[in-house]
C-alpha atoms as a PDB file:
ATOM      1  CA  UNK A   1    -106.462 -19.124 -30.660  1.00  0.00           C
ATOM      2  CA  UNK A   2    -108.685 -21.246 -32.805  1.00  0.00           C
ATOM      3  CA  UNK A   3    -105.733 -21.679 -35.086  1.00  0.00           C
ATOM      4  CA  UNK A   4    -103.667 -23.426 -32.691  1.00  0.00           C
ATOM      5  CA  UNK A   5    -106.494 -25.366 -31.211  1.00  0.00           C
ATOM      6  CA  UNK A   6    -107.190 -26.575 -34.721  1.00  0.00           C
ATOM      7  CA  UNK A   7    -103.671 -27.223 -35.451  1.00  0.00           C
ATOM      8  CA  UNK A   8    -103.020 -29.042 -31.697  1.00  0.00           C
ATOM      9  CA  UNK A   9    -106.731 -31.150 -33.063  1.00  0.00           C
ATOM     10  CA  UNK A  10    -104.907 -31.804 -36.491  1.00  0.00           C
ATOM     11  CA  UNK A  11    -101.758 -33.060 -34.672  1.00  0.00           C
ATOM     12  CA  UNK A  12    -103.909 -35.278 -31.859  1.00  0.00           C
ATOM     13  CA  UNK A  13    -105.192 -37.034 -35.073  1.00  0.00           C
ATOM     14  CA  UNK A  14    -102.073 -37.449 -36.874  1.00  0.00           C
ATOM     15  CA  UNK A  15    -101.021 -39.095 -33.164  1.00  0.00           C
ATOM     16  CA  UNK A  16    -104.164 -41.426 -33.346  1.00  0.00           C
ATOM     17  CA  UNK A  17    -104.305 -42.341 -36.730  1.00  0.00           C
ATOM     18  CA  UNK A  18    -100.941 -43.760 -36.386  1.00  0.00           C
ATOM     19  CA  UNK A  19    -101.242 -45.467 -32.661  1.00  0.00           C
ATOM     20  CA  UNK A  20    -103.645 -47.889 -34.418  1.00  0.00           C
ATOM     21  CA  UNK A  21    -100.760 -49.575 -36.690  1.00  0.00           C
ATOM     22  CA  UNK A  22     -99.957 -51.597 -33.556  1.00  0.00           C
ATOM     23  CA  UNK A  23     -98.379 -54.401 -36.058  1.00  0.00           C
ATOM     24  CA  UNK A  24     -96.778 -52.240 -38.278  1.00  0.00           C
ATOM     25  CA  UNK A  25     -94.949 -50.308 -35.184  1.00  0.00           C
ATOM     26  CA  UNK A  26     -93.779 -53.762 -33.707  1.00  0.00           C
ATOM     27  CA  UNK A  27     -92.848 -54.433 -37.277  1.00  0.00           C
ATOM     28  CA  UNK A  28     -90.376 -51.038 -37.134  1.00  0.00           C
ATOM     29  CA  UNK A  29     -89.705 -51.323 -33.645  1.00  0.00           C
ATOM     30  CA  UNK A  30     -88.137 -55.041 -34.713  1.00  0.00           C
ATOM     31  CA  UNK A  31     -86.696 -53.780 -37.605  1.00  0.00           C
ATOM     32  CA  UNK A  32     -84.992 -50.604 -36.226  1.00  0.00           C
ATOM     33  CA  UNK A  33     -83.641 -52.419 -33.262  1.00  0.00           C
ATOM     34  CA  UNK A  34     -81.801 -55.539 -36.079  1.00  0.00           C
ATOM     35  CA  UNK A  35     -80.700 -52.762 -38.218  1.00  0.00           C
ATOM     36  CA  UNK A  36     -78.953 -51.075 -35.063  1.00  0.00           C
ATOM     37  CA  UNK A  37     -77.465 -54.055 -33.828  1.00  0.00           C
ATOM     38  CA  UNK A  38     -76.036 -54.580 -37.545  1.00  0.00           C
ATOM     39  CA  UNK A  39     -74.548 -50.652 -38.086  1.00  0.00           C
ATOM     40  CA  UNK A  40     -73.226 -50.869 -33.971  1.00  0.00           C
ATOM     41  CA  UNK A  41     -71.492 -54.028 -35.001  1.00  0.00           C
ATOM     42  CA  UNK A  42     -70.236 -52.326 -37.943  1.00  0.00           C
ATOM     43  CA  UNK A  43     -68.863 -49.169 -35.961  1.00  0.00           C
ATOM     44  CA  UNK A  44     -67.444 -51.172 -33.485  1.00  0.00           C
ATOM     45  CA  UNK A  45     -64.970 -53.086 -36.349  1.00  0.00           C
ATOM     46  CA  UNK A  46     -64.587 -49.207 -38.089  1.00  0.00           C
ATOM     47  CA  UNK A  47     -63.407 -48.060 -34.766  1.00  0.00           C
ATOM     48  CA  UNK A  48     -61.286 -50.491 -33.305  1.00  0.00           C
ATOM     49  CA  UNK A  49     -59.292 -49.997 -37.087  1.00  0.00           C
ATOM     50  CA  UNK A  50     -59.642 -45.994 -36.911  1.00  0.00           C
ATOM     51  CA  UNK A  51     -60.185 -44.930 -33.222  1.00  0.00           C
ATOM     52  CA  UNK A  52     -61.397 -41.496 -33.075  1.00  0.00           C
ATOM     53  CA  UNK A  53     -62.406 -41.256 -36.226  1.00  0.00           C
ATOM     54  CA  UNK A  54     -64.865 -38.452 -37.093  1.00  0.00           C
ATOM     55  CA  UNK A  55     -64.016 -36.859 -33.160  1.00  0.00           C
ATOM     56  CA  UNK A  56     -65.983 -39.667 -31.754  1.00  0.00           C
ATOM     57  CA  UNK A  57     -64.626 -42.453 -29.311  1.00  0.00           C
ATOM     58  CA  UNK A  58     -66.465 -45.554 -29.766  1.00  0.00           C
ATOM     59  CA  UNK A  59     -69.096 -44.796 -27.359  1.00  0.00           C
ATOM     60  CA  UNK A  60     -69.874 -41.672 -28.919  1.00  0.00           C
ATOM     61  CA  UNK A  61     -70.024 -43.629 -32.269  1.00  0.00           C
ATOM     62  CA  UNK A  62     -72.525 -46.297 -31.241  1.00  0.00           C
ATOM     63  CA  UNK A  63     -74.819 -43.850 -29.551  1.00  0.00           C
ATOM     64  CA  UNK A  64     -74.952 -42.109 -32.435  1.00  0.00           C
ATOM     65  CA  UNK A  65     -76.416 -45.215 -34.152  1.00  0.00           C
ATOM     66  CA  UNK A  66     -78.663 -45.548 -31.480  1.00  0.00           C
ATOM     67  CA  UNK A  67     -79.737 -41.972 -31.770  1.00  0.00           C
ATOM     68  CA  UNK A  68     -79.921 -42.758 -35.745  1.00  0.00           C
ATOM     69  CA  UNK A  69     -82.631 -45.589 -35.282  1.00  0.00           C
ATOM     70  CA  UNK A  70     -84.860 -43.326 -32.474  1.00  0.00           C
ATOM     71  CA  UNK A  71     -84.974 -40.662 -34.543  1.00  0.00           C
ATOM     72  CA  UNK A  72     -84.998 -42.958 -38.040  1.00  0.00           C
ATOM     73  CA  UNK A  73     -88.967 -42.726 -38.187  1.00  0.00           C
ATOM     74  CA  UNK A  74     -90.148 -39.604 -36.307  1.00  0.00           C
ATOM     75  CA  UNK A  75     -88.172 -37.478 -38.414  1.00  0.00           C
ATOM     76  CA  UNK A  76     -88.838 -39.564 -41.603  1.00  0.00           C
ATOM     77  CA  UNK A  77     -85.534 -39.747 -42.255  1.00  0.00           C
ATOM     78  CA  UNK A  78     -86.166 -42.784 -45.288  1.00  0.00           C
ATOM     79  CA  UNK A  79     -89.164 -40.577 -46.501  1.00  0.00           C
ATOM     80  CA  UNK A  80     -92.428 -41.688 -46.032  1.00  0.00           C
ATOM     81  CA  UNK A  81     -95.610 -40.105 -43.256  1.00  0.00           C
ATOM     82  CA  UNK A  82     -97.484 -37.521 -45.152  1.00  0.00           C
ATOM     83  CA  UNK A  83     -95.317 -37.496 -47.984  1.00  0.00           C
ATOM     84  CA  UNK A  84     -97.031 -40.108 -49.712  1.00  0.00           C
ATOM     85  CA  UNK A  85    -100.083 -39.471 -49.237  1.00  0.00           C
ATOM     86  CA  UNK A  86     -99.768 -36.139 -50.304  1.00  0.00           C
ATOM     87  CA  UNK A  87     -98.426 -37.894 -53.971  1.00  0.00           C
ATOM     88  CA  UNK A  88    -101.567 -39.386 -54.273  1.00  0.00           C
ATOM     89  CA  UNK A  89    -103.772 -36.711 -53.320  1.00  0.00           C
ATOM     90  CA  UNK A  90    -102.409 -34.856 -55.932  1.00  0.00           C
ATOM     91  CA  UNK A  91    -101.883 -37.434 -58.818  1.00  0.00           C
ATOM     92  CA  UNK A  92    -105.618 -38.306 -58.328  1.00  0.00           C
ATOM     93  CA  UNK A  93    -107.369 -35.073 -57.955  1.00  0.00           C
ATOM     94  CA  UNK A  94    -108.274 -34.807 -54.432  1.00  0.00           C
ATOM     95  CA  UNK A  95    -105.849 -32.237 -53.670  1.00  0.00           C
ATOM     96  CA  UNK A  96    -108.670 -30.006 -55.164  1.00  0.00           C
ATOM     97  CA  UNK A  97    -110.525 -30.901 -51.302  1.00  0.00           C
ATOM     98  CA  UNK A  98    -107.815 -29.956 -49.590  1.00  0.00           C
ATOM     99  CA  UNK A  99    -107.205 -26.975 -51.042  1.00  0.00           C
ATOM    100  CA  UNK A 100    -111.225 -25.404 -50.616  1.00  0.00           C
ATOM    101  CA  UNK A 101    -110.532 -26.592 -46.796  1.00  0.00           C
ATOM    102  CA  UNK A 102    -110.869 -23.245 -44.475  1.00  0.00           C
ATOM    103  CA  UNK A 103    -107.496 -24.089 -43.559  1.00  0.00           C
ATOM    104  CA  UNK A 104    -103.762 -23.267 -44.382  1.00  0.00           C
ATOM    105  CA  UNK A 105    -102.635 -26.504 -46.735  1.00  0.00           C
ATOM    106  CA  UNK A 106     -98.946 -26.233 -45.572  1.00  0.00           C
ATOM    107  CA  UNK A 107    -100.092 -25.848 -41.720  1.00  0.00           C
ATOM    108  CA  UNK A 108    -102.451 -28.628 -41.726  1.00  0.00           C
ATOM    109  CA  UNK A 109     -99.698 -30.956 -42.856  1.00  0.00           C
ATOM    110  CA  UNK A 110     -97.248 -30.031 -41.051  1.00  0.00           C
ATOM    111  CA  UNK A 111     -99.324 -29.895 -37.477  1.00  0.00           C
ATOM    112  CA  UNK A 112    -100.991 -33.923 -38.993  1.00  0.00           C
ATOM    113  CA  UNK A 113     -96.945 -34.570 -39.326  1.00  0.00           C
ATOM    114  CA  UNK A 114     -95.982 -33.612 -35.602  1.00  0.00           C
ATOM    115  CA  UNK A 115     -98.265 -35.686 -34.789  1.00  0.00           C
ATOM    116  CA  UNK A 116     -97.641 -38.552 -36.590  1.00  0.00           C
ATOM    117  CA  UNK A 117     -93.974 -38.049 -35.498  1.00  0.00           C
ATOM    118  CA  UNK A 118     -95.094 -37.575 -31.315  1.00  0.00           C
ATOM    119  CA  UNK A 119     -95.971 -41.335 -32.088  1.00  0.00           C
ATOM    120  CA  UNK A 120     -93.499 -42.639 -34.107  1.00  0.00           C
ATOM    121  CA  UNK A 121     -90.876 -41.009 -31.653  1.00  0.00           C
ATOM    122  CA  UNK A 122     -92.550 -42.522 -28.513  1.00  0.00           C
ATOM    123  CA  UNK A 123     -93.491 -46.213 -30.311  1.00  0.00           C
ATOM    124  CA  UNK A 124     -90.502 -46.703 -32.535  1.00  0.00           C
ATOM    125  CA  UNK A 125     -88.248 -44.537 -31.091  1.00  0.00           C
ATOM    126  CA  UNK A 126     -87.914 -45.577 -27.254  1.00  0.00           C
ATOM    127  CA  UNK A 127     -87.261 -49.289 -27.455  1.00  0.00           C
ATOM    128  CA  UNK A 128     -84.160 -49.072 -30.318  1.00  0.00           C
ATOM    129  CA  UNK A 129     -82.667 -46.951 -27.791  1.00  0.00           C
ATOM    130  CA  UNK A 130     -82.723 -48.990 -24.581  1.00  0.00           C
ATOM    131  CA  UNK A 131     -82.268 -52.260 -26.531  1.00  0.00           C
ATOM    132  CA  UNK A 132     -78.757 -50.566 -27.725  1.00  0.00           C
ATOM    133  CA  UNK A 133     -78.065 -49.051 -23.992  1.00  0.00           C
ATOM    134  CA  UNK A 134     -78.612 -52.770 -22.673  1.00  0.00           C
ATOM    135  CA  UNK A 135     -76.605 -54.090 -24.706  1.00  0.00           C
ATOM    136  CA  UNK A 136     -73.763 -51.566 -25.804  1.00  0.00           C
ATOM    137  CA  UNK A 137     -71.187 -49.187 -23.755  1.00  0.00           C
ATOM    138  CA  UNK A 138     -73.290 -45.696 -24.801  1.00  0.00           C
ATOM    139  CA  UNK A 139     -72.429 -42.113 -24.407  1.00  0.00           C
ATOM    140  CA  UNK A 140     -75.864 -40.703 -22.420  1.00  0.00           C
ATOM    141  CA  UNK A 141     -75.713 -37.559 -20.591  1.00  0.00           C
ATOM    142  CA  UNK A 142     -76.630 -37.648 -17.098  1.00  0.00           C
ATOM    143  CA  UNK A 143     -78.074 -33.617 -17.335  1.00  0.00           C
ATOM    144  CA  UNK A 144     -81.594 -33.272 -17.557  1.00  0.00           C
ATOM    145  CA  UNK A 145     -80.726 -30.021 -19.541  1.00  0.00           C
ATOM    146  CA  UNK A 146     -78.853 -31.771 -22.009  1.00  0.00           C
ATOM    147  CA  UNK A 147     -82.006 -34.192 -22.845  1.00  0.00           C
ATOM    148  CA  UNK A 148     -84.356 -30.578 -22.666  1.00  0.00           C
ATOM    149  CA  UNK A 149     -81.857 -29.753 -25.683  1.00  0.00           C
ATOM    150  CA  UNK A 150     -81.947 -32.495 -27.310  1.00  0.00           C
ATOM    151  CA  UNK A 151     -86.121 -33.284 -27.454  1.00  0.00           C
ATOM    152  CA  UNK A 152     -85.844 -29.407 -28.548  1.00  0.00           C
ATOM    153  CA  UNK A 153     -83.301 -30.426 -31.361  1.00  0.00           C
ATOM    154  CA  UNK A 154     -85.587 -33.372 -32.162  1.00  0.00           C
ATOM    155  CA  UNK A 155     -88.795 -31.506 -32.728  1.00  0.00           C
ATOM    156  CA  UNK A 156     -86.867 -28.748 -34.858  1.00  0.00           C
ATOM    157  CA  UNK A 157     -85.385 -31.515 -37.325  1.00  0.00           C
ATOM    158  CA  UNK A 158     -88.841 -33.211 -37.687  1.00  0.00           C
ATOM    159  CA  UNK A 159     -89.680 -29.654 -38.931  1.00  0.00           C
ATOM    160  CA  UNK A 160     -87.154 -29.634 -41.158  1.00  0.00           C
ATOM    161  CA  UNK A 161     -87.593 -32.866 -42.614  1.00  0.00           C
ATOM    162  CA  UNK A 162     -91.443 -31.838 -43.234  1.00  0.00           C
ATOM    163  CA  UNK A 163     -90.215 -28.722 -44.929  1.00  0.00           C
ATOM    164  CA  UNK A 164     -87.937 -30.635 -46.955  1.00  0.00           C
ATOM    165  CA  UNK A 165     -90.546 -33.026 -48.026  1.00  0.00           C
ATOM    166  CA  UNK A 166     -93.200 -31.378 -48.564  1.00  0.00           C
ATOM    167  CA  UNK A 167     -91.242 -29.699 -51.310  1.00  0.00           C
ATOM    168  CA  UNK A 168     -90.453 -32.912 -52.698  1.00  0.00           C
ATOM    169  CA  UNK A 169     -94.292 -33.315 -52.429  1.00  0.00           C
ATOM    170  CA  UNK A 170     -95.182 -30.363 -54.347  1.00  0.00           C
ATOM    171  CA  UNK A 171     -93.349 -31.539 -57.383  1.00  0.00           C
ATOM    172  CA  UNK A 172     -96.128 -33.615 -57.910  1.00  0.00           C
ATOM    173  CA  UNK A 173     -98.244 -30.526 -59.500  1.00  0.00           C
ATOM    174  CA  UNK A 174     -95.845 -30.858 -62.001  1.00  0.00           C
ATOM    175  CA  UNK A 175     -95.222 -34.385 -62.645  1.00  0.00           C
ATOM    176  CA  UNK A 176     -97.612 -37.337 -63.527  1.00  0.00           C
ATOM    177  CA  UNK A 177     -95.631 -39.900 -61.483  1.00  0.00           C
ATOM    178  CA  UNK A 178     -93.743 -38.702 -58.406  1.00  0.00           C
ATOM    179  CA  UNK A 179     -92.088 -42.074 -57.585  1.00  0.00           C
ATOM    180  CA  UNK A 180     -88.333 -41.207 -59.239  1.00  0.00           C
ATOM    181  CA  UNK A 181     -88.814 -38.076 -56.581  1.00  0.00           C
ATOM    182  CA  UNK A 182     -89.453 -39.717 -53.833  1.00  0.00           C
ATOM    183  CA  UNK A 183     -86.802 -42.232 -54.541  1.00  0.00           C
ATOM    184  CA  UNK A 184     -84.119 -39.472 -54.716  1.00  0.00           C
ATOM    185  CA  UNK A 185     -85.253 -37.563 -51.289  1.00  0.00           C
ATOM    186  CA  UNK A 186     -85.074 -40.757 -49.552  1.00  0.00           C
ATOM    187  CA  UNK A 187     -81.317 -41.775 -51.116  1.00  0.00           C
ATOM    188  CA  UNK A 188     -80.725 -37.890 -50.528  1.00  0.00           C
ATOM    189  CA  UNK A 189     -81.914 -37.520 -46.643  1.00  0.00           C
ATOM    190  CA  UNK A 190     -80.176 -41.122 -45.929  1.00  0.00           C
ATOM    191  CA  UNK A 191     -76.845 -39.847 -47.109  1.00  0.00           C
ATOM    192  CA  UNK A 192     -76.820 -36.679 -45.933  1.00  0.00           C
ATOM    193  CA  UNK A 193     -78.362 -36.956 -42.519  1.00  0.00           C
ATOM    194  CA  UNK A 194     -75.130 -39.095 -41.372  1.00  0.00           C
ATOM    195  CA  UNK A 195     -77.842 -42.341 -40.981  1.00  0.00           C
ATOM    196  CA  UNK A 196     -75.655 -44.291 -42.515  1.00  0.00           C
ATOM    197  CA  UNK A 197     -72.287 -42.601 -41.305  1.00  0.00           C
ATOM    198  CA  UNK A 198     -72.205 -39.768 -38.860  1.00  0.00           C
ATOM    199  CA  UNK A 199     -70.915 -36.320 -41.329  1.00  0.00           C
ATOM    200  CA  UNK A 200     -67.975 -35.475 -39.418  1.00  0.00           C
ATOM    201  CA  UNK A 201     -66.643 -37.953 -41.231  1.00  0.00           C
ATOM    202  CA  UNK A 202     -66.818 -37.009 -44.744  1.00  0.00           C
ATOM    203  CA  UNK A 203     -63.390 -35.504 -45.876  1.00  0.00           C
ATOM    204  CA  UNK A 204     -62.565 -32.106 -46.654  1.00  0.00           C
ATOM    205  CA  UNK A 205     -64.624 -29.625 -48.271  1.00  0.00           C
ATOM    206  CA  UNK A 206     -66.861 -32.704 -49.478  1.00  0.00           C
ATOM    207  CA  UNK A 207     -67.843 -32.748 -45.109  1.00  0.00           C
ATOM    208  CA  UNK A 208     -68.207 -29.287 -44.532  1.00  0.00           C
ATOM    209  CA  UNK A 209     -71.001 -28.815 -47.539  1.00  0.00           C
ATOM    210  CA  UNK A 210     -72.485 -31.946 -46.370  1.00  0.00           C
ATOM    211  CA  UNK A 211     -72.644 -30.479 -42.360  1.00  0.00           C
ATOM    212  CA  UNK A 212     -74.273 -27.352 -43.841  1.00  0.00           C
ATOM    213  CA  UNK A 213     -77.201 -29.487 -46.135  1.00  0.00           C
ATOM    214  CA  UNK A 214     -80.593 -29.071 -44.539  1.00  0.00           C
ATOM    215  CA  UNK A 215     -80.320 -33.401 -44.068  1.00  0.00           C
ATOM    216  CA  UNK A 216     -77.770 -32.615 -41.412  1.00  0.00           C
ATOM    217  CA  UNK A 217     -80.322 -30.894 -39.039  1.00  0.00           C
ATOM    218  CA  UNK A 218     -82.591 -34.187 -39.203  1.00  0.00           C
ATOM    219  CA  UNK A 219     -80.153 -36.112 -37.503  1.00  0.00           C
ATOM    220  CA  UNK A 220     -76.535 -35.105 -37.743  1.00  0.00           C
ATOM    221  CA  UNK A 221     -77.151 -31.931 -35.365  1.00  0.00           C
ATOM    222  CA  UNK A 222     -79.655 -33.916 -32.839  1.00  0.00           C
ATOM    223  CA  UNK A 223     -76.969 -36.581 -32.567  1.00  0.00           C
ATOM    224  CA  UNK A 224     -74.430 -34.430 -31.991  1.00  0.00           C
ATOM    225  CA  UNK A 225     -76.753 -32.387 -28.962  1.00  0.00           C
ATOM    226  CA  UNK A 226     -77.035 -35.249 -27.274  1.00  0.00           C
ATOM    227  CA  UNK A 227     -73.479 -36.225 -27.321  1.00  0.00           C
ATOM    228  CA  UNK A 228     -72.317 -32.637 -26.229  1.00  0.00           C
ATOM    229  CA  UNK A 229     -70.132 -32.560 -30.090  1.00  0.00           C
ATOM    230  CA  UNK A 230     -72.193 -30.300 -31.647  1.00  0.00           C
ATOM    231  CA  UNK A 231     -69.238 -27.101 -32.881  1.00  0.00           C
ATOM    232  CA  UNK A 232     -70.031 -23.893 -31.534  1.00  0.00           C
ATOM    233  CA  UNK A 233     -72.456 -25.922 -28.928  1.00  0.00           C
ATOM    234  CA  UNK A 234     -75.810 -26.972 -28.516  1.00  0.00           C
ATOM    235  CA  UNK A 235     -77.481 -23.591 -28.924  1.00  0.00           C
ATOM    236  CA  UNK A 236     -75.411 -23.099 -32.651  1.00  0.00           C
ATOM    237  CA  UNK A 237     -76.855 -26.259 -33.569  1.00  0.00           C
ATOM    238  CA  UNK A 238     -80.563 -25.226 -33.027  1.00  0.00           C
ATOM    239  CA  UNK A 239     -79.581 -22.134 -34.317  1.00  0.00           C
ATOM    240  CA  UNK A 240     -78.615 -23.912 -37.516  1.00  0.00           C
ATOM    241  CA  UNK A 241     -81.756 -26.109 -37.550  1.00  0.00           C
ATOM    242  CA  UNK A 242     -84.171 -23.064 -36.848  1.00  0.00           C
ATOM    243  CA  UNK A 243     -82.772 -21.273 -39.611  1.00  0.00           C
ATOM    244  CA  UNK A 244     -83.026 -24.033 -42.243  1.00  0.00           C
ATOM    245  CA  UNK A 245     -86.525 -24.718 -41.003  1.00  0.00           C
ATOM    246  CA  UNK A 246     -87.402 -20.744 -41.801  1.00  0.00           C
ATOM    247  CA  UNK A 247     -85.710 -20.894 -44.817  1.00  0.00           C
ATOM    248  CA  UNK A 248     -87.567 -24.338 -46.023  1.00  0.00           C
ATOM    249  CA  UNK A 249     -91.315 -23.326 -44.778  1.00  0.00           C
ATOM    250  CA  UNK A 250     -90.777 -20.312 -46.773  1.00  0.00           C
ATOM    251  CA  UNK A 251     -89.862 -22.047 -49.893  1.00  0.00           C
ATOM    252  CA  UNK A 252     -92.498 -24.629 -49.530  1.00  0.00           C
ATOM    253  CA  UNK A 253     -94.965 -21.360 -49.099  1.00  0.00           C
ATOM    254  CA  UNK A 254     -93.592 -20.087 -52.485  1.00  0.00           C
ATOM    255  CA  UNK A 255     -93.788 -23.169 -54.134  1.00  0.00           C
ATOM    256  CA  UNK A 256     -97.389 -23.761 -52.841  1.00  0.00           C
ATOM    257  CA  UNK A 257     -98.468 -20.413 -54.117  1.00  0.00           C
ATOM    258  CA  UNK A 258     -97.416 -20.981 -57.395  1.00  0.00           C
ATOM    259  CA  UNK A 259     -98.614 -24.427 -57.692  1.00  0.00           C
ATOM    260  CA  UNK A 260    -101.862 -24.025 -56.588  1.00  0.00           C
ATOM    261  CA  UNK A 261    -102.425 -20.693 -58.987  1.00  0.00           C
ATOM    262  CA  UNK A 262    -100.745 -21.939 -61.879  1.00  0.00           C
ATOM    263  CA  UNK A 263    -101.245 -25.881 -62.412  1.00  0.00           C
ATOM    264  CA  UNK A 264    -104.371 -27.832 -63.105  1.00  0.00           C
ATOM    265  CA  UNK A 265    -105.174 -30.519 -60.593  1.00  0.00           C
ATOM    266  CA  UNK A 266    -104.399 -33.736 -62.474  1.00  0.00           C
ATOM    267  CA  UNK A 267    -107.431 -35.861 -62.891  1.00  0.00           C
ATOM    268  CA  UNK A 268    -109.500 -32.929 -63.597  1.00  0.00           C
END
C-alpha cells in the first residue's frame, strides 16, 4: 500500500510538473493540430489514387492521423519525457542520487512517466482530435465500450513506449554521449509505430515484422482499437501490447541490474 501511494504521488507530480508548460503545450497543441491537417491532406490525395489501401476507407485513414497526433506526445512517440532527462542524470553523475533513493529506479520513472503522459494526453491530445473531427469526415465509434478499450489500449502503449525507452536510456551507462541513441529510437518509434503511415500498409513479410515490433503497440494497435481493425479484435491487440510491455519491463530490469552493479557513474 505505501508503494502504490508513493507511485500514484510520483505520477501526480509528473502530472504537475508538466501542467505548468502552459506555452510549450499551446506550442504542441498548435503544432500537432498543422502537422495533422498536413498528413490528412496527404491521405486524402493517397486515397482517392489507392482507395482501400492498407483495409482502410478514407475515413478510417484520416482518423487514424487524428489518433496519430492525440496519442503523438502521451506516448512519446518522437522520444522525449523522461528520456532525456534520464541522459543527463547519468552523463553527469546524479544518477548516483537516484539510485541511494528508498525507491525502485525503474518504478519511479515509469509511475513520473504516466503522469507526465495523463497530461500530455489530456492537453495535447484532446484538441488535435476535435480540430480534425470538425473539420474532416472521421471514423468514431459511437460505443462507450469501444472508447473503454481504447483509453485501455492507450495507457498499455504509453507503457510500452516507457519500456522501450528507458532501455534506450540505460545505454547511457555505457556511452559518454547518448545523443546518436536517442536520435535512432526516435527515427525507429516514428517508423515503426505507423505515425507516419499506418503498418498495414507495408508490403509483404517487410509488414508483418513491422506489425509484430514493440513500436506497433504505441500507436499502430491503439489506432486500430478505436477503429474496430485491430486482427483477431480488440482484446488480441491488448493482448499483444501487454505482452510486449512484460517482455520490455523485464529487459529494462535486467539491463538495470547490470548497469548499476557493473558500470561506474560517469562524472565520478
Amino acid at each position: 500500500m505505501h508503494l502504490l501511494r508513493l507511485n500514484l504521488a510520483v505520477a501526480a507530480s509528473g502530472f504537475r510538473r508538466y501542467a505548468t508548460y502552459r506555452v510549450a503545450t499551446a506550442a504542441g497543441v498548435f503544432t500537432n493540430t498543422v502537422f495533422g491537417f498536413i498528413l490528412a491532406y496527404t491521405f486524402i490525395a493517397l486515397w482517392h489514387e489507392r482507395p482501400q489501401l492498407g483495409g482502410y476507407g478514407q475515413s478510417q485513414a484520416l482518423t487514424f492521423v487524428w489518433t496519430g497526433q492525440a496519442l503523438l506526445a502521451a506516448a512519446a512517440l518522437m522520444g522525449g519525457g523522461f528520456q532525456d532527462e534520464l541522459h543527463e542524470r547519468i552523463r553527469n553523475g546524479d544518477i548516483a542520487v537516484d539510485l541511494y533513493r528508498p525507491v525502485d529506479l525503474q518504478l519511479w520513472w515509469l509511475a513520473h512517466d504516466l503522469g507526465r503522459a495523463a497530461f500530455q494526453l489530456v492537453g495535447r491530445g484532446v484538441v488535435p482530435m476535435v480540430a480534425g473531427a470538425l473539420v474532416f469526415d472521421l471514423a468514431l465509434p459511437a460505443s462507450p465500450l469501444v472508447w473503454a478499450l481504447f483509453l485501455l489500449s492507450v495507457l498499455l502503449a504509453v507503457v510500452v513506449s516507457f519500456a522501450v525507452r528507458y532501455l534506450w536510456a540505460l545505454c547511457g551507462f555505457w556511452l559518454l554521449d547518448s545523443t546518436g541513441l536517442s536520435a535512432l529510437s526516435t527515427l525507429l518509434s516514428m517508423f515503426f509505430s505507423g505515425m507516419l503511415l499506418p503498418l498495414h500498409v507495408f508490403p509483404g513479410e517487410f509488414g508483418d515484422v513491422a506489425r509484430q515490433l514493440p513500436w506497433a503497440a504505441t500507436l499502430q494497435v491503439p489506432a486500430d482499437v478505436l477503429l474496430g481493425t485491430q486482427p483477431g479484435g480488440a482484446l488480441a491487440g491488448l493482448a499483444f501490447q501487454a505482452v510486449w510491455a512484460v517482455v520490455l519491463l523485464a529487459a529494462g530490469r535486467l539491463l538495470q541490474a547490470l548497469a548499476t552493479r557493473k558500470v561506474v557513474v560517469q562524472g565520478g
